[in-house]
N, C-alpha and C. Protein backbone atom coordinates (compact mmCIF):
# COMPACT_ATOMS: atom_id res chain seq x y z
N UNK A 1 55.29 -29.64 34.32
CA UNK A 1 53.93 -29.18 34.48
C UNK A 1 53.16 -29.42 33.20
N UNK A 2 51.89 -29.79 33.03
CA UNK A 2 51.16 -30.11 32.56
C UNK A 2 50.11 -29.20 32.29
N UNK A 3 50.20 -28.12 31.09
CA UNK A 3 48.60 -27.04 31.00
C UNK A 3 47.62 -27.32 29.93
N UNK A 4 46.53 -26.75 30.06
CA UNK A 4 45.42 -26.91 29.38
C UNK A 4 45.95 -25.77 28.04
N UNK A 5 45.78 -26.04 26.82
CA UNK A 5 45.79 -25.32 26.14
C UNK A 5 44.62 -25.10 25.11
N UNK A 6 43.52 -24.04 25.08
CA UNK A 6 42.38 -24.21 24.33
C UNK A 6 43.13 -24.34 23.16
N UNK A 7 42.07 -25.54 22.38
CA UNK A 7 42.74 -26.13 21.19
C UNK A 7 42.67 -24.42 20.08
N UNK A 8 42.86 -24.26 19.06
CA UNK A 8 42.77 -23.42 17.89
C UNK A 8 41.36 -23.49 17.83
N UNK A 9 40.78 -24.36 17.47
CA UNK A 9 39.32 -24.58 17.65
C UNK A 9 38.47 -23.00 18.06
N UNK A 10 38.87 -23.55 19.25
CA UNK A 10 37.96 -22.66 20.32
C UNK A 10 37.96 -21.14 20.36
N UNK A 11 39.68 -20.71 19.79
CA UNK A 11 40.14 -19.64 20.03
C UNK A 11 39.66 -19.28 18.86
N UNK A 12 39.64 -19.46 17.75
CA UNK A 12 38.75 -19.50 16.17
C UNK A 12 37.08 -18.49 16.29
N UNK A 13 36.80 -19.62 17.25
CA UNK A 13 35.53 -19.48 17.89
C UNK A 13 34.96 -18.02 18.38
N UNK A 14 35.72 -17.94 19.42
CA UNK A 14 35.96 -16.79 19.97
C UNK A 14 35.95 -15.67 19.65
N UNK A 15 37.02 -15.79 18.53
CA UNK A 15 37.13 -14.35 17.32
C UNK A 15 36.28 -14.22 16.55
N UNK A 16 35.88 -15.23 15.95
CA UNK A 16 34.39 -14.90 15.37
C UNK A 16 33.39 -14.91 15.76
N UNK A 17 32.70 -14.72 17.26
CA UNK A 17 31.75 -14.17 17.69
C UNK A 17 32.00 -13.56 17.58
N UNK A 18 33.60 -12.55 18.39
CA UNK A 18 33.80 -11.08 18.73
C UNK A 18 33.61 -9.93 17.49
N UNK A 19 34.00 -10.85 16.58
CA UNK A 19 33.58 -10.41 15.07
C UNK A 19 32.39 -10.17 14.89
N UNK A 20 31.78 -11.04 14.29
CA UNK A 20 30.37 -10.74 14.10
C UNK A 20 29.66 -10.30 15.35
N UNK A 21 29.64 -9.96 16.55
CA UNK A 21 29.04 -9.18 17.57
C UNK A 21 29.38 -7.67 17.13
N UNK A 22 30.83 -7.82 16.36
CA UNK A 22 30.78 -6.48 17.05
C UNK A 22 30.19 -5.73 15.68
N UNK A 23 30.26 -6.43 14.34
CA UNK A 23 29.22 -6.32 12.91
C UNK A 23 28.29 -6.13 13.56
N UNK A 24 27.68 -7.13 13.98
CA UNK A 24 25.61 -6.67 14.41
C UNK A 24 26.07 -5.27 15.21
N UNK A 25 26.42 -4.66 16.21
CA UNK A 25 26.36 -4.04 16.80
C UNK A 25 26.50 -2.71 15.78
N UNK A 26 27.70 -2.83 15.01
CA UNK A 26 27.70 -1.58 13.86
C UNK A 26 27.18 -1.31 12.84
N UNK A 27 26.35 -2.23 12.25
CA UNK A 27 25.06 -2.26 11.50
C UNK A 27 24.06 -1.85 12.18
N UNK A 28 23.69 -2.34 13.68
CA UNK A 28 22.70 -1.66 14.34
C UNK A 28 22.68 -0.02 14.71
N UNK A 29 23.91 0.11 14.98
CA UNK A 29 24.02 1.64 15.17
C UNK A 29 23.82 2.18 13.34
N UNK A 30 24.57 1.83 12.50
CA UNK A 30 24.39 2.31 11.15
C UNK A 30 22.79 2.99 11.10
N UNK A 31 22.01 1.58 11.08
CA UNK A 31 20.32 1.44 10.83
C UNK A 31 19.71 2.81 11.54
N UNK A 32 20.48 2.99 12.92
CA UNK A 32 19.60 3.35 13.50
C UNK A 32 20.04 4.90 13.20
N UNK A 33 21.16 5.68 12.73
CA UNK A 33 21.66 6.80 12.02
C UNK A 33 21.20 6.76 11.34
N UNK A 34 20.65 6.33 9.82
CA UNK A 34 19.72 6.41 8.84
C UNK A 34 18.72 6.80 9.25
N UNK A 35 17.82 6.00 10.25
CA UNK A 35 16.57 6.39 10.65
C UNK A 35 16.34 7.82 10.95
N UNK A 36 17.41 7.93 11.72
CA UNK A 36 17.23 9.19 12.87
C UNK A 36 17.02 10.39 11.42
N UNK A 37 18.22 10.24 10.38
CA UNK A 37 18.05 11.02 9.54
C UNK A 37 17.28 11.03 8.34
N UNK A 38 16.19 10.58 8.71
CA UNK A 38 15.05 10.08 7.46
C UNK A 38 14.00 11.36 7.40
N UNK A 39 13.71 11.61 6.47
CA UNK A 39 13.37 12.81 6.27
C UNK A 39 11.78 12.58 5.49
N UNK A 40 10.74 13.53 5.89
CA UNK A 40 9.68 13.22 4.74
C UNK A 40 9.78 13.91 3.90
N UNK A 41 9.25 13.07 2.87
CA UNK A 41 9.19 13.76 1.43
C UNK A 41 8.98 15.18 0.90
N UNK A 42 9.63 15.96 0.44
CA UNK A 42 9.17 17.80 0.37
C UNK A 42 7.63 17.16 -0.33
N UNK A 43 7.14 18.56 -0.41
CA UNK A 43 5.98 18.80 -0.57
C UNK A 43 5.35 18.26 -1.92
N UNK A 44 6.73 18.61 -2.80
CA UNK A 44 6.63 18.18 -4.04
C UNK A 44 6.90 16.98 -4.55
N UNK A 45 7.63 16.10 -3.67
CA UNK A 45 7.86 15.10 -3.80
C UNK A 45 6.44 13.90 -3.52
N UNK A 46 5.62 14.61 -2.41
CA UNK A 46 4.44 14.23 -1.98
C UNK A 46 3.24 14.06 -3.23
N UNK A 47 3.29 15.24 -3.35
CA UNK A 47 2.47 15.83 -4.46
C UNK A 47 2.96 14.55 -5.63
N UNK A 48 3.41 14.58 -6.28
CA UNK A 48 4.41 13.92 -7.64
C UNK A 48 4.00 12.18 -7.23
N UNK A 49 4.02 12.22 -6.18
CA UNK A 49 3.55 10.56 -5.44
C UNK A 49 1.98 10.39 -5.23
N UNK A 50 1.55 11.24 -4.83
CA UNK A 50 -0.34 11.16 -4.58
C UNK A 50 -0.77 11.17 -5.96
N UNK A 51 0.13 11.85 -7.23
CA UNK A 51 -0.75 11.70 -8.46
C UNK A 51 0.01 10.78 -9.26
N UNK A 52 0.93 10.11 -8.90
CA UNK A 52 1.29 8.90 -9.41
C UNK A 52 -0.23 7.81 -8.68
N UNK A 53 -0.56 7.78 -7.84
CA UNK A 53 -1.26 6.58 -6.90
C UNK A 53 -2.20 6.82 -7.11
N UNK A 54 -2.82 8.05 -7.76
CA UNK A 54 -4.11 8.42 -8.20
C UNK A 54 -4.35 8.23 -9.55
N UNK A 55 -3.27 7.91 -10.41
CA UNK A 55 -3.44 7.00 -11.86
C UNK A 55 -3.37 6.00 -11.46
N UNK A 56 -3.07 4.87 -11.00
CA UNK A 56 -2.91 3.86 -10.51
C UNK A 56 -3.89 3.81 -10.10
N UNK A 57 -4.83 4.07 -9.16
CA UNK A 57 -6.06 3.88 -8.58
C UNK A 57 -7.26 4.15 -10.09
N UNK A 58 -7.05 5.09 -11.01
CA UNK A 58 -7.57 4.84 -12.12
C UNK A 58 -7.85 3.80 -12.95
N UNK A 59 -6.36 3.86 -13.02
CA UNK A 59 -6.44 1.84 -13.81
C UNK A 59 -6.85 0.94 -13.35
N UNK A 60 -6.93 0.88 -11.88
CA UNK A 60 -7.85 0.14 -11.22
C UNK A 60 -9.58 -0.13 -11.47
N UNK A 61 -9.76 1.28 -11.44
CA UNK A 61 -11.41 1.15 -11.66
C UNK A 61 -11.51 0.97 -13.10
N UNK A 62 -10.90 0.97 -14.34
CA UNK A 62 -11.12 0.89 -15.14
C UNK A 62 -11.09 -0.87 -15.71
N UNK A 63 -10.68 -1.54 -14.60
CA UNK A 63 -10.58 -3.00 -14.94
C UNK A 63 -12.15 -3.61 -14.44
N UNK A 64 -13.00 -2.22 -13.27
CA UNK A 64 -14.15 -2.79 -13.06
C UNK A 64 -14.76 -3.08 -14.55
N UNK A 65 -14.54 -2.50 -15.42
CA UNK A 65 -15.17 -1.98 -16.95
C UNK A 65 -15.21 -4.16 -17.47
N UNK A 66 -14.23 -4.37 -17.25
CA UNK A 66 -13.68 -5.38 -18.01
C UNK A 66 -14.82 -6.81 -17.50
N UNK A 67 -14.93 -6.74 -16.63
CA UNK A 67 -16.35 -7.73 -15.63
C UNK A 67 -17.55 -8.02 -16.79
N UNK A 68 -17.73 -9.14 -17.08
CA UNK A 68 -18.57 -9.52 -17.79
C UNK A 68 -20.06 -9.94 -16.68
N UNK A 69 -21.04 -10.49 -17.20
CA UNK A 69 -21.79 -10.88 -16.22
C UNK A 69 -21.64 -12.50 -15.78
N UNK A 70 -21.06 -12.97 -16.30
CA UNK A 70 -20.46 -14.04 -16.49
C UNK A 70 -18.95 -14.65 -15.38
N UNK A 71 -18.84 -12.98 -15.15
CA UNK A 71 -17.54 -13.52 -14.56
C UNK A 71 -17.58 -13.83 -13.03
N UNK A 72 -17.01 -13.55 -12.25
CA UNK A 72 -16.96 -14.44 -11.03
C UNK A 72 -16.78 -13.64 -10.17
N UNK A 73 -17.74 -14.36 -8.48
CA UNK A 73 -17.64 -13.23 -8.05
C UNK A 73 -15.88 -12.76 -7.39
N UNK A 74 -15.21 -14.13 -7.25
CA UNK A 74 -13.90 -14.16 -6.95
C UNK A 74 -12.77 -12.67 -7.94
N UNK A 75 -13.30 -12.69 -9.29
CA UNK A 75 -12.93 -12.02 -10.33
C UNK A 75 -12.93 -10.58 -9.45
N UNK A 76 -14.27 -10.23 -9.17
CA UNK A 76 -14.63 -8.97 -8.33
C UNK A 76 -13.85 -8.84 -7.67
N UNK A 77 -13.48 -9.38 -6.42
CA UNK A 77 -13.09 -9.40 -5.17
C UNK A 77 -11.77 -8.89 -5.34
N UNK A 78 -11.04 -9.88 -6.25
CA UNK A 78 -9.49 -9.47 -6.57
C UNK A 78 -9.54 -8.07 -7.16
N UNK A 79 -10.29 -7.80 -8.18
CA UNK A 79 -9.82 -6.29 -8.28
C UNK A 79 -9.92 -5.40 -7.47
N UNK A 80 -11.50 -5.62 -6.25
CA UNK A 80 -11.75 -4.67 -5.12
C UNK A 80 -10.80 -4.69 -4.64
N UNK A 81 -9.51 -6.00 -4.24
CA UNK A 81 -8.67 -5.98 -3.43
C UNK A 81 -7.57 -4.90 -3.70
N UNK A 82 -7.44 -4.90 -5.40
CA UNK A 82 -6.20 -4.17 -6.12
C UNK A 82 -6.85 -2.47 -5.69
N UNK A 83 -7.75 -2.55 -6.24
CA UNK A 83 -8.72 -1.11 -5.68
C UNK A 83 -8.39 -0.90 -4.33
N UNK A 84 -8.11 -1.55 -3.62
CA UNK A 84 -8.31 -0.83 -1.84
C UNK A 84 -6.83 -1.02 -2.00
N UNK A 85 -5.75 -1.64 -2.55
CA UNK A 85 -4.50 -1.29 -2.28
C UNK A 85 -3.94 -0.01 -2.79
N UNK A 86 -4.33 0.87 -4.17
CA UNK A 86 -4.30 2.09 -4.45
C UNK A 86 -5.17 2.48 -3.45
N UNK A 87 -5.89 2.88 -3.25
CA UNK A 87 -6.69 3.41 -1.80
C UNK A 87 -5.97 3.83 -0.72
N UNK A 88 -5.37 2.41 -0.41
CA UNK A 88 -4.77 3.35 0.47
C UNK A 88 -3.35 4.03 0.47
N UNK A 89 -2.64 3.44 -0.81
CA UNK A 89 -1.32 4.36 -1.00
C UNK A 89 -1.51 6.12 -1.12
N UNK A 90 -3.08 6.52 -1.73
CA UNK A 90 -3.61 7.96 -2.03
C UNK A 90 -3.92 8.42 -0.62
N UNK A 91 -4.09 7.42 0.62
CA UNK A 91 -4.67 7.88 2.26
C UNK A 91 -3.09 8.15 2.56
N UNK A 92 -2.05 7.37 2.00
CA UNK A 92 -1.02 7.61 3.17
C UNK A 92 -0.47 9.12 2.58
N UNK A 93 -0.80 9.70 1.50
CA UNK A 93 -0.38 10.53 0.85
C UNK A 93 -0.68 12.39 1.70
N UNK A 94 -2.23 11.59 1.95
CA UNK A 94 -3.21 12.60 3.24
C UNK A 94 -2.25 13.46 4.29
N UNK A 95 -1.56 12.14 4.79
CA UNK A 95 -0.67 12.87 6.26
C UNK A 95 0.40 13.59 5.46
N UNK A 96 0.81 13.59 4.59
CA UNK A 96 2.26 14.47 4.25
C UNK A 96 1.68 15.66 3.74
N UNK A 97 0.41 15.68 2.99
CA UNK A 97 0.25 16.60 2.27
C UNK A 97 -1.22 17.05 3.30
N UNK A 98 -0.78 18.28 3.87
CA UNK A 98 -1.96 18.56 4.92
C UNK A 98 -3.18 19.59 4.19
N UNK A 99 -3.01 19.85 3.07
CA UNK A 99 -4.18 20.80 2.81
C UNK A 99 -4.89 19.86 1.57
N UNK A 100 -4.64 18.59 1.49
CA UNK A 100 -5.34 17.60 0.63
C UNK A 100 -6.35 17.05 1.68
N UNK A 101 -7.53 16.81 0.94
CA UNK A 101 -8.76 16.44 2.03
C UNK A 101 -9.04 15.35 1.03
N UNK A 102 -9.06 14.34 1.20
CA UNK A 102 -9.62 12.98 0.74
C UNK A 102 -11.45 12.78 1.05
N UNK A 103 -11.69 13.45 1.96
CA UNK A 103 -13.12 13.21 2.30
C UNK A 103 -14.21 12.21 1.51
N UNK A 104 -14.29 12.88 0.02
CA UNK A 104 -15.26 11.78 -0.56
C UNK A 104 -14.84 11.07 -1.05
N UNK A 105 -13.20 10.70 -1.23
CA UNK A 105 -12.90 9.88 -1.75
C UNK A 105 -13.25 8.47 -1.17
N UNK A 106 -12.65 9.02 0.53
CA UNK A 106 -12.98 8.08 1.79
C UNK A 106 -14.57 7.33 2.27
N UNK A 107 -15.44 7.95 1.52
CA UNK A 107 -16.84 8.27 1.45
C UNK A 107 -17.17 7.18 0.21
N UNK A 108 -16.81 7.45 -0.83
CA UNK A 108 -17.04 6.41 -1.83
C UNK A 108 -16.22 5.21 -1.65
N UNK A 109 -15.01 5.18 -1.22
CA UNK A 109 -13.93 3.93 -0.63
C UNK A 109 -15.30 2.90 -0.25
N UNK A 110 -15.53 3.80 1.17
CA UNK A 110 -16.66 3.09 2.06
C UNK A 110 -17.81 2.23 1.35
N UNK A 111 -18.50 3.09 0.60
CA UNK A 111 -19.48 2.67 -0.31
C UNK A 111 -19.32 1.43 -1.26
N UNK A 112 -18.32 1.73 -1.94
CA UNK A 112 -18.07 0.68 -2.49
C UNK A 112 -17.28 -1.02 -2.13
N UNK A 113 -16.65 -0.41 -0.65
CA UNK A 113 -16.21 -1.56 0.36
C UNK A 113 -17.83 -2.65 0.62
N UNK A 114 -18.77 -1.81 0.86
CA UNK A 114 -19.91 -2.29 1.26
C UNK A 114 -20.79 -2.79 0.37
N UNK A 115 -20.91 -2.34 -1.00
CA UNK A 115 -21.57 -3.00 -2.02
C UNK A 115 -20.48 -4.08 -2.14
N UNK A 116 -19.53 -4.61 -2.42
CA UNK A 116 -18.70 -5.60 -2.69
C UNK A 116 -19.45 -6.79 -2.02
N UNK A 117 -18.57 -5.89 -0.47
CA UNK A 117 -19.02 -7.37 0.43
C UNK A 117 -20.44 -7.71 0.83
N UNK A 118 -21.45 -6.83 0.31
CA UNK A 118 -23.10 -7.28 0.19
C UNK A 118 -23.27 -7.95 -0.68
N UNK A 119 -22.39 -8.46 -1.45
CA UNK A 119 -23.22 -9.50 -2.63
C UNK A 119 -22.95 -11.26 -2.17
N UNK A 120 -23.71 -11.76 -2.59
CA UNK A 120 -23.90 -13.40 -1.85
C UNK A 120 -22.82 -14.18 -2.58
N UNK A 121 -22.61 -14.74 -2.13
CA UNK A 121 -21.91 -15.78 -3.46
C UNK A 121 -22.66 -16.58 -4.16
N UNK A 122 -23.71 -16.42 -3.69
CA UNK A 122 -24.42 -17.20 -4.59
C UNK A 122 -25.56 -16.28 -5.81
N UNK A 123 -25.08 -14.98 -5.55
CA UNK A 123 -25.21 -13.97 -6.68
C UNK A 123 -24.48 -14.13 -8.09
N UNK A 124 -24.96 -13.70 -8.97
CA UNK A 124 -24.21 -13.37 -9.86
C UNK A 124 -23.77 -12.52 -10.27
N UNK A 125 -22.77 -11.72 -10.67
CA UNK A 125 -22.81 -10.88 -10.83
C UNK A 125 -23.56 -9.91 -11.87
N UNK A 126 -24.14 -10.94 -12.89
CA UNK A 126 -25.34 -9.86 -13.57
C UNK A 126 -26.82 -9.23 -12.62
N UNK A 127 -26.62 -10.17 -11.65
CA UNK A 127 -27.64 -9.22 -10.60
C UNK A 127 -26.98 -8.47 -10.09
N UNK A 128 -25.26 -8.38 -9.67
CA UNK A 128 -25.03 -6.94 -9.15
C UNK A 128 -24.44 -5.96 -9.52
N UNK A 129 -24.19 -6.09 -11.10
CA UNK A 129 -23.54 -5.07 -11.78
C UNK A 129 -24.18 -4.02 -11.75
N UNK A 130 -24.76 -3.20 -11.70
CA UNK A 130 -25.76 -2.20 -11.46
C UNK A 130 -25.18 -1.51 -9.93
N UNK A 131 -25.35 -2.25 -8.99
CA UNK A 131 -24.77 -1.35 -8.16
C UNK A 131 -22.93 -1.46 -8.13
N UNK A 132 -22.46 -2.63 -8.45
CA UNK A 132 -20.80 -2.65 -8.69
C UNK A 132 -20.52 -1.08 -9.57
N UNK A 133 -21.13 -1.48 -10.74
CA UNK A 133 -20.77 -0.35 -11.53
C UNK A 133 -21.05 1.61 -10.99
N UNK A 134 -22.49 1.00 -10.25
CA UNK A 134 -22.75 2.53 -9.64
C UNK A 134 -21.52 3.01 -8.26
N UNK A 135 -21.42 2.11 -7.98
CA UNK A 135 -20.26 2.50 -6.50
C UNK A 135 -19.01 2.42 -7.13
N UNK A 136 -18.50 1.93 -8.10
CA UNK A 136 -16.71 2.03 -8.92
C UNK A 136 -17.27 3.20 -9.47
N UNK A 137 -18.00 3.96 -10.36
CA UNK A 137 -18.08 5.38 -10.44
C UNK A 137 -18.17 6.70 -9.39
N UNK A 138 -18.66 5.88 -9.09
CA UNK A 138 -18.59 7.20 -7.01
C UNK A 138 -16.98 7.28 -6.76
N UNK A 139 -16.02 6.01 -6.87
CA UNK A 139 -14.81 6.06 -6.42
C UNK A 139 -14.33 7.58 -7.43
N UNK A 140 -14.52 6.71 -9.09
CA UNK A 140 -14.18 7.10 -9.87
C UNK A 140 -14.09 8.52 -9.57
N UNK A 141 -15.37 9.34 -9.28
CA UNK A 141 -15.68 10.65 -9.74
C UNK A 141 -14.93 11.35 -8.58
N UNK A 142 -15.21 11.26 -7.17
CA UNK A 142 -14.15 11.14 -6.25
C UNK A 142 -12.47 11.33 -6.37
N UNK A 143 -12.20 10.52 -7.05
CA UNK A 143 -10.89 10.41 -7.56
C UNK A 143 -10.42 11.52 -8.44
N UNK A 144 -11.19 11.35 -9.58
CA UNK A 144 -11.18 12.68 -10.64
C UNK A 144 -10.85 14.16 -9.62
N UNK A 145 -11.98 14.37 -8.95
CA UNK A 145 -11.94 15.06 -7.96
C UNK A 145 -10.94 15.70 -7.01
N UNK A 146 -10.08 14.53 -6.18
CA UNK A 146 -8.86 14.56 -6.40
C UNK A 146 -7.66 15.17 -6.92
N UNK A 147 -8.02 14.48 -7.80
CA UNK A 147 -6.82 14.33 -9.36
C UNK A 147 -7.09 16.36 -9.04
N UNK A 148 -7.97 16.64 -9.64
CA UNK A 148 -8.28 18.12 -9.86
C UNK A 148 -7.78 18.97 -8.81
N UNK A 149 -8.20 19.10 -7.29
CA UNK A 149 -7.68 19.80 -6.29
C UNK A 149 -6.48 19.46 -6.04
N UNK A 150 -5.41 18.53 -6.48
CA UNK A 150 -4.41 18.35 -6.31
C UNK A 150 -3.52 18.81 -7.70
N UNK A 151 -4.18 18.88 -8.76
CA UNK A 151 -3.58 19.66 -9.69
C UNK A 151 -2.56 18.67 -10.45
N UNK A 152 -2.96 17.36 -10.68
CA UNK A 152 -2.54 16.89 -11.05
C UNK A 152 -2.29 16.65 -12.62
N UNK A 153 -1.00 17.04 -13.49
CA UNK A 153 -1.02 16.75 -14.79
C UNK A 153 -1.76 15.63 -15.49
């Protein structure tokens, strides 16, 4: 009699799907035990994070300072961009910490979202420093603001 015998090859094969199937499968369950036990941040941990992101959002506006009239409006843009990325690390801070009210911060955000993107490109920015500078102080004072009802060192 004459049988088929799957070469080594195949049988190779075999085991290492069954292998790595059955890896993905126990990494997937792993992932998904972590998750389940993911916890939000205590209160203080919240706190300790909103006034980390609220210096950070400082140093931000303080690079508006650095803008010559000379400089570009591209120059702007990138820091507004760095500006709205502290922005919103201090919003996600909002949902954990429920008796923090962002209100004017969210209020000057706005303001100054809108003076940005009102200027032409074919402005310069020595025609719009005046209001750049007046709306990065609204953030500013806002922020301070902040900083204060949150009790931040």
């Amino acid at each position: 009699m004459f049988y088929l015998r799957p070469s080594r090859n195949v049988l190779s094969i075999l085991e290492d799907l069954v292998v790595n199937s059955t890896l993905i499968i126990l990494g997937s369950l792993f992932s998904f035990a972590l998750i389940g036990c993911g916890q939000q941040p205590s209160t203080k941990e919240a706190t300790v994070g909103l006034c980390q992101d609220l210096a950070m959002l400082q140093q931000e506006l303080v690079s508006l300072a650095s803008l010559t009239p000379e400089s570009k409006v591209s120059e702007l843009k990138a820091i507004r961009d760095r500006i709205q990325l502290s922005l919103d690390k201090v919003k996600r801070a909002e949902s954990v910490l429920q008796d923090v009210r962002l209100d004017e911060l969210k209020k000057a955000e706005e303001n100054f979202k809108k003076t940005i993107d009102g200027i032409s490109a074919k402005e310069t920015l020595a025609d719009a420093s005046v209001q750049v500078r007046q709306a990065g102080a609204e953030v500013e004072a806002a922020r301070a603001q902040a900083t204060s009802a949150v009790q931040c060192p």
